[in-house]
N, C-alpha and C. Protein backbone atom coordinates (compact mmCIF):
# COMPACT_ATOMS: atom_id res chain seq x y z
N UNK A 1 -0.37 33.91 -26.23
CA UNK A 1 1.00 33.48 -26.15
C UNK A 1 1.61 33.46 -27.55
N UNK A 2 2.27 34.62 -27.66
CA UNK A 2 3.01 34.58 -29.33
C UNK A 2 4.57 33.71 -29.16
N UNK A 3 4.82 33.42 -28.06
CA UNK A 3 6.33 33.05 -27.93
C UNK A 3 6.27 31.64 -28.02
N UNK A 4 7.41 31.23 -28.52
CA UNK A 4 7.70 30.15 -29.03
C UNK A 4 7.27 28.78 -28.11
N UNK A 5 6.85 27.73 -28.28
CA UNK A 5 6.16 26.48 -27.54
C UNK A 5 7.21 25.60 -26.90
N UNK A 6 7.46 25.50 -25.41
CA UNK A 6 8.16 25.03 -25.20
C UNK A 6 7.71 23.54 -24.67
N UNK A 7 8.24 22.29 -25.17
CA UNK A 7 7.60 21.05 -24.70
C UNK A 7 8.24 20.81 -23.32
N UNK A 8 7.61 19.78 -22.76
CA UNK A 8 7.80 19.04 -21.79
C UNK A 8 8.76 18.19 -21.71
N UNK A 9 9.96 18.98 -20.61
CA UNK A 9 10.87 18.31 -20.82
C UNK A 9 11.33 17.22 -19.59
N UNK A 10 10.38 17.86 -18.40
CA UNK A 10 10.76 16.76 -17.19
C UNK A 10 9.06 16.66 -16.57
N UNK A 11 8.96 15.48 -15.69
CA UNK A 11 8.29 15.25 -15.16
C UNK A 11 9.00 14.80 -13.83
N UNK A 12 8.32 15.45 -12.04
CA UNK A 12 9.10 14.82 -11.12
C UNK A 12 8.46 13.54 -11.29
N UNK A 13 9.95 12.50 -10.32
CA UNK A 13 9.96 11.62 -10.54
C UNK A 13 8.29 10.39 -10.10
N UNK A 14 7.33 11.10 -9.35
CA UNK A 14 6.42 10.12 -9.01
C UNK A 14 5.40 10.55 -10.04
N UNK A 15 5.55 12.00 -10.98
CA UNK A 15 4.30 12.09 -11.65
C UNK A 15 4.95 11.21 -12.61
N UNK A 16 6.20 10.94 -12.85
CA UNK A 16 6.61 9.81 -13.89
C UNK A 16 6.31 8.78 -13.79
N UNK A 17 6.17 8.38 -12.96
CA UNK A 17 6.00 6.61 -12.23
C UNK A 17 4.76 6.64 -12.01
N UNK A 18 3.84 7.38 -12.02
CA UNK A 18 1.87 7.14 -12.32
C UNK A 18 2.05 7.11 -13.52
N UNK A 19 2.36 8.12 -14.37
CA UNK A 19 2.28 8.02 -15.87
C UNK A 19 2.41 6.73 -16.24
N UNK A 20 3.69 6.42 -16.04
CA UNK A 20 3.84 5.11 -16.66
C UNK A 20 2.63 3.99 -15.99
N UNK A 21 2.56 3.79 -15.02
CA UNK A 21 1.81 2.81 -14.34
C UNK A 21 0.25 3.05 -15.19
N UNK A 22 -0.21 4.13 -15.46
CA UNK A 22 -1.27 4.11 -15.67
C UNK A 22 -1.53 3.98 -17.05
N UNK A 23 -0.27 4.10 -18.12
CA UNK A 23 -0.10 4.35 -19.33
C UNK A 23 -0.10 2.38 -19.61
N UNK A 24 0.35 1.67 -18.28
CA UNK A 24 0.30 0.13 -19.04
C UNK A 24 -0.62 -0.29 -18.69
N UNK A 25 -1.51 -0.07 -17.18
CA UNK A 25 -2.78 -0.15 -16.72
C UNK A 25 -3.92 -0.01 -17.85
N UNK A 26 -3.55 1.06 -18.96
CA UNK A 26 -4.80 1.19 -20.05
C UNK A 26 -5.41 0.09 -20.50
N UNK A 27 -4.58 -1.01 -20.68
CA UNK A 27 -5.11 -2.19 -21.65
C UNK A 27 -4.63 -3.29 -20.64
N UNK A 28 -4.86 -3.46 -19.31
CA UNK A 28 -4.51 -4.23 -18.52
C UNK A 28 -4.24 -5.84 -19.21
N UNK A 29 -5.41 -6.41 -20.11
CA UNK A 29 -5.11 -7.34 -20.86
C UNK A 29 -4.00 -7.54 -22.05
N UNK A 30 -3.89 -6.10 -22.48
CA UNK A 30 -2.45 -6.74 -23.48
C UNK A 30 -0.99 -6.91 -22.50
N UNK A 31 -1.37 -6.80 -21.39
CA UNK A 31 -0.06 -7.49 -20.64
C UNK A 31 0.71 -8.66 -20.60
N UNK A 32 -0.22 -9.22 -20.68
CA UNK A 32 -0.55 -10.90 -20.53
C UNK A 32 -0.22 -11.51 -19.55
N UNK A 33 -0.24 -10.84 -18.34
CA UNK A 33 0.71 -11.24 -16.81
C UNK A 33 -0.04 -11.03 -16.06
N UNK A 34 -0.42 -12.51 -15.29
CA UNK A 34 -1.60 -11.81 -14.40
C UNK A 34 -0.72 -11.02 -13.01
N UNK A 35 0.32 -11.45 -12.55
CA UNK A 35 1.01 -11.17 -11.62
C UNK A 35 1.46 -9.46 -12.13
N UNK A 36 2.35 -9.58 -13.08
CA UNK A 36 2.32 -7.91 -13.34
C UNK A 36 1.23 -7.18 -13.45
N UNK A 37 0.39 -7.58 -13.56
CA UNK A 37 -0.67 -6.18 -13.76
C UNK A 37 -0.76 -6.40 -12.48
N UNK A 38 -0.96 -7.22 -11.50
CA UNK A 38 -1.15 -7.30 -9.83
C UNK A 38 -0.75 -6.68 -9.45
N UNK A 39 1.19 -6.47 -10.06
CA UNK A 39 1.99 -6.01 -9.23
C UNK A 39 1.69 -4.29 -9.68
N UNK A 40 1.26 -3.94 -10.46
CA UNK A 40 1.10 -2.53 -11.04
C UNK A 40 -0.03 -2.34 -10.41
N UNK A 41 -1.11 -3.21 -9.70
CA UNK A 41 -1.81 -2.48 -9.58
C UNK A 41 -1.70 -1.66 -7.72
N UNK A 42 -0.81 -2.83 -7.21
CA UNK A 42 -0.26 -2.55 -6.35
C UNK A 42 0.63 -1.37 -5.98
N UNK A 43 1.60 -0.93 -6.79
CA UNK A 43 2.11 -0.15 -7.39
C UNK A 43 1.27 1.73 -7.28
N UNK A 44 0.56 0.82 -7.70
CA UNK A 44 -0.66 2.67 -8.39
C UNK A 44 -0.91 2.92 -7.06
N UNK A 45 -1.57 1.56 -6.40
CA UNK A 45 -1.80 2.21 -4.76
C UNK A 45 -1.17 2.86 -4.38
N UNK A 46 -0.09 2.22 -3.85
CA UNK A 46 0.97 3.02 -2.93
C UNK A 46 1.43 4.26 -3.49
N UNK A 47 1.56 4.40 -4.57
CA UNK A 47 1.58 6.12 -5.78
C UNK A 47 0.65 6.80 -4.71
N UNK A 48 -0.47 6.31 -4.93
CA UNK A 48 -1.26 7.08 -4.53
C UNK A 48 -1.69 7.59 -3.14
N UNK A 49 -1.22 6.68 -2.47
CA UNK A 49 -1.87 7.14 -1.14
C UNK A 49 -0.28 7.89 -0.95
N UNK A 50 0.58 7.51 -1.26
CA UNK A 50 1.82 8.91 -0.88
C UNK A 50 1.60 10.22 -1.13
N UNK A 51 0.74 9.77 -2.47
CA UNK A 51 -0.12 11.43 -3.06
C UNK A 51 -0.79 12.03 -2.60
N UNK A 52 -1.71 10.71 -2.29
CA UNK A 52 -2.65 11.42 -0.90
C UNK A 52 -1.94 12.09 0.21
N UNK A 53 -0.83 12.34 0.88
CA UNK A 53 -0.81 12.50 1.44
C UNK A 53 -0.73 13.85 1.52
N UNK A 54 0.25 13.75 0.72
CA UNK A 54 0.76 15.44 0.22
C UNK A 54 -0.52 16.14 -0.17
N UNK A 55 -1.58 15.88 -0.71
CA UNK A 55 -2.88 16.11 -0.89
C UNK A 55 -3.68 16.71 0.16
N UNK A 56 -3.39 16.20 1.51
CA UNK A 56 -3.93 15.98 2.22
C UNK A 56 -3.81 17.51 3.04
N UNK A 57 -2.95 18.62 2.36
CA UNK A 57 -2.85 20.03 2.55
C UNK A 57 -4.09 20.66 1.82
N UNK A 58 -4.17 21.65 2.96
CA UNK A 58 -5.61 22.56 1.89
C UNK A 58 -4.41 23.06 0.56
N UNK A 59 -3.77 23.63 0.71
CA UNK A 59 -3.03 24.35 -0.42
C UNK A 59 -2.45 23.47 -1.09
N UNK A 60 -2.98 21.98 -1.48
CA UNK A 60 -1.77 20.93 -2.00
C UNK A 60 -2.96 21.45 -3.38
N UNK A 61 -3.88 21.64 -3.65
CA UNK A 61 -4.69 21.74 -4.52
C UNK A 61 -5.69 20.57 -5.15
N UNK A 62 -6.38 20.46 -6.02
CA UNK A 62 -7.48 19.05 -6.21
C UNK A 62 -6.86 17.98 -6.08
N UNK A 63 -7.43 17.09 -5.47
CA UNK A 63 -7.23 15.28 -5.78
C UNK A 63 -8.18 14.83 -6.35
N UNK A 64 -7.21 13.80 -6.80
CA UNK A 64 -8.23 12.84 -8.38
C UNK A 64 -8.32 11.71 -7.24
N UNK A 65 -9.75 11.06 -7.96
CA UNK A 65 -9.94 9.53 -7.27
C UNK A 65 -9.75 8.81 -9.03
N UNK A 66 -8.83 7.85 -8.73
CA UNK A 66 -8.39 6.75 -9.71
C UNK A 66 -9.32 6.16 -9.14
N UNK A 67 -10.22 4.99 -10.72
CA UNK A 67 -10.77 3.59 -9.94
C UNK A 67 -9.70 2.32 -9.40
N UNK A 68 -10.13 1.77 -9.09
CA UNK A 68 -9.65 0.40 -8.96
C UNK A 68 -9.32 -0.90 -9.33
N UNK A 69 -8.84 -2.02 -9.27
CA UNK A 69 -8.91 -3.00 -10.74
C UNK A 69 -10.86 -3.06 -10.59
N UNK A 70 -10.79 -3.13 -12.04
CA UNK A 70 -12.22 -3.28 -12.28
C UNK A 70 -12.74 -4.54 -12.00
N UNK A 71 -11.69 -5.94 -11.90
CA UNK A 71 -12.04 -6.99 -12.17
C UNK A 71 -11.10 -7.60 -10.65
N UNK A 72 -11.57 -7.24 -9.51
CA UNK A 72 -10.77 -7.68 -8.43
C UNK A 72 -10.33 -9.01 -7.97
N UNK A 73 -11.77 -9.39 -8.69
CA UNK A 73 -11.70 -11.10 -8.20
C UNK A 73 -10.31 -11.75 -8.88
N UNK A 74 -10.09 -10.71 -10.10
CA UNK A 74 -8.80 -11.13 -11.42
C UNK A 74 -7.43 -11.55 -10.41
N UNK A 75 -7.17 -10.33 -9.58
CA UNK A 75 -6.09 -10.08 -8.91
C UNK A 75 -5.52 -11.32 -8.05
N UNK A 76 -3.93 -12.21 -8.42
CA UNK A 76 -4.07 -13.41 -8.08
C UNK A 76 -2.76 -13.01 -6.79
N UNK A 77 -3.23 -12.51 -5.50
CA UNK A 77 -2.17 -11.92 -4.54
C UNK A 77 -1.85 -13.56 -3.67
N UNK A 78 -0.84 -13.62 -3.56
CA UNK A 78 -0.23 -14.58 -2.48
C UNK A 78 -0.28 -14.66 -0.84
């Protein structure tokens, strides 16, 4: 590729909304919220199983398995 590098200028809107989710998920503790990271982790689910779904075509191409909160017992749901 000799032609010039073109960056990344969009992401659709749900690969945006994992990004982010997973980009604050990294350091779940510098959050300092036990409820927000709950609510993010909640969040990632439902990302995901919508993903799954669309996934769920032979031609949708690979699916990733994300883990889970590592620390479940953490998770303080109502």
């Amino acid at each position: 590729m000799d032609g010039p590098v073109r960056p990344l200028t969009r992401l659709a809107a749900t690969a945006a909304q994992m990004l982010a989710v997973e980009t604050l998920l990294a350091e779940p503790e510098a959050l300092g919220d036990d409820v927000l990271e709950t609510c993010l982790y909640l969040f990632r689910q439902r990302l995901h199983e919508s993903a799954g779904r669309l996934g769920d075509h032979p031609s949708a191409g690979p699916t990733f398995k994300y883990p889970t909160n590592p620390n479940p017992g953490e998770n303080h749901e109502r």
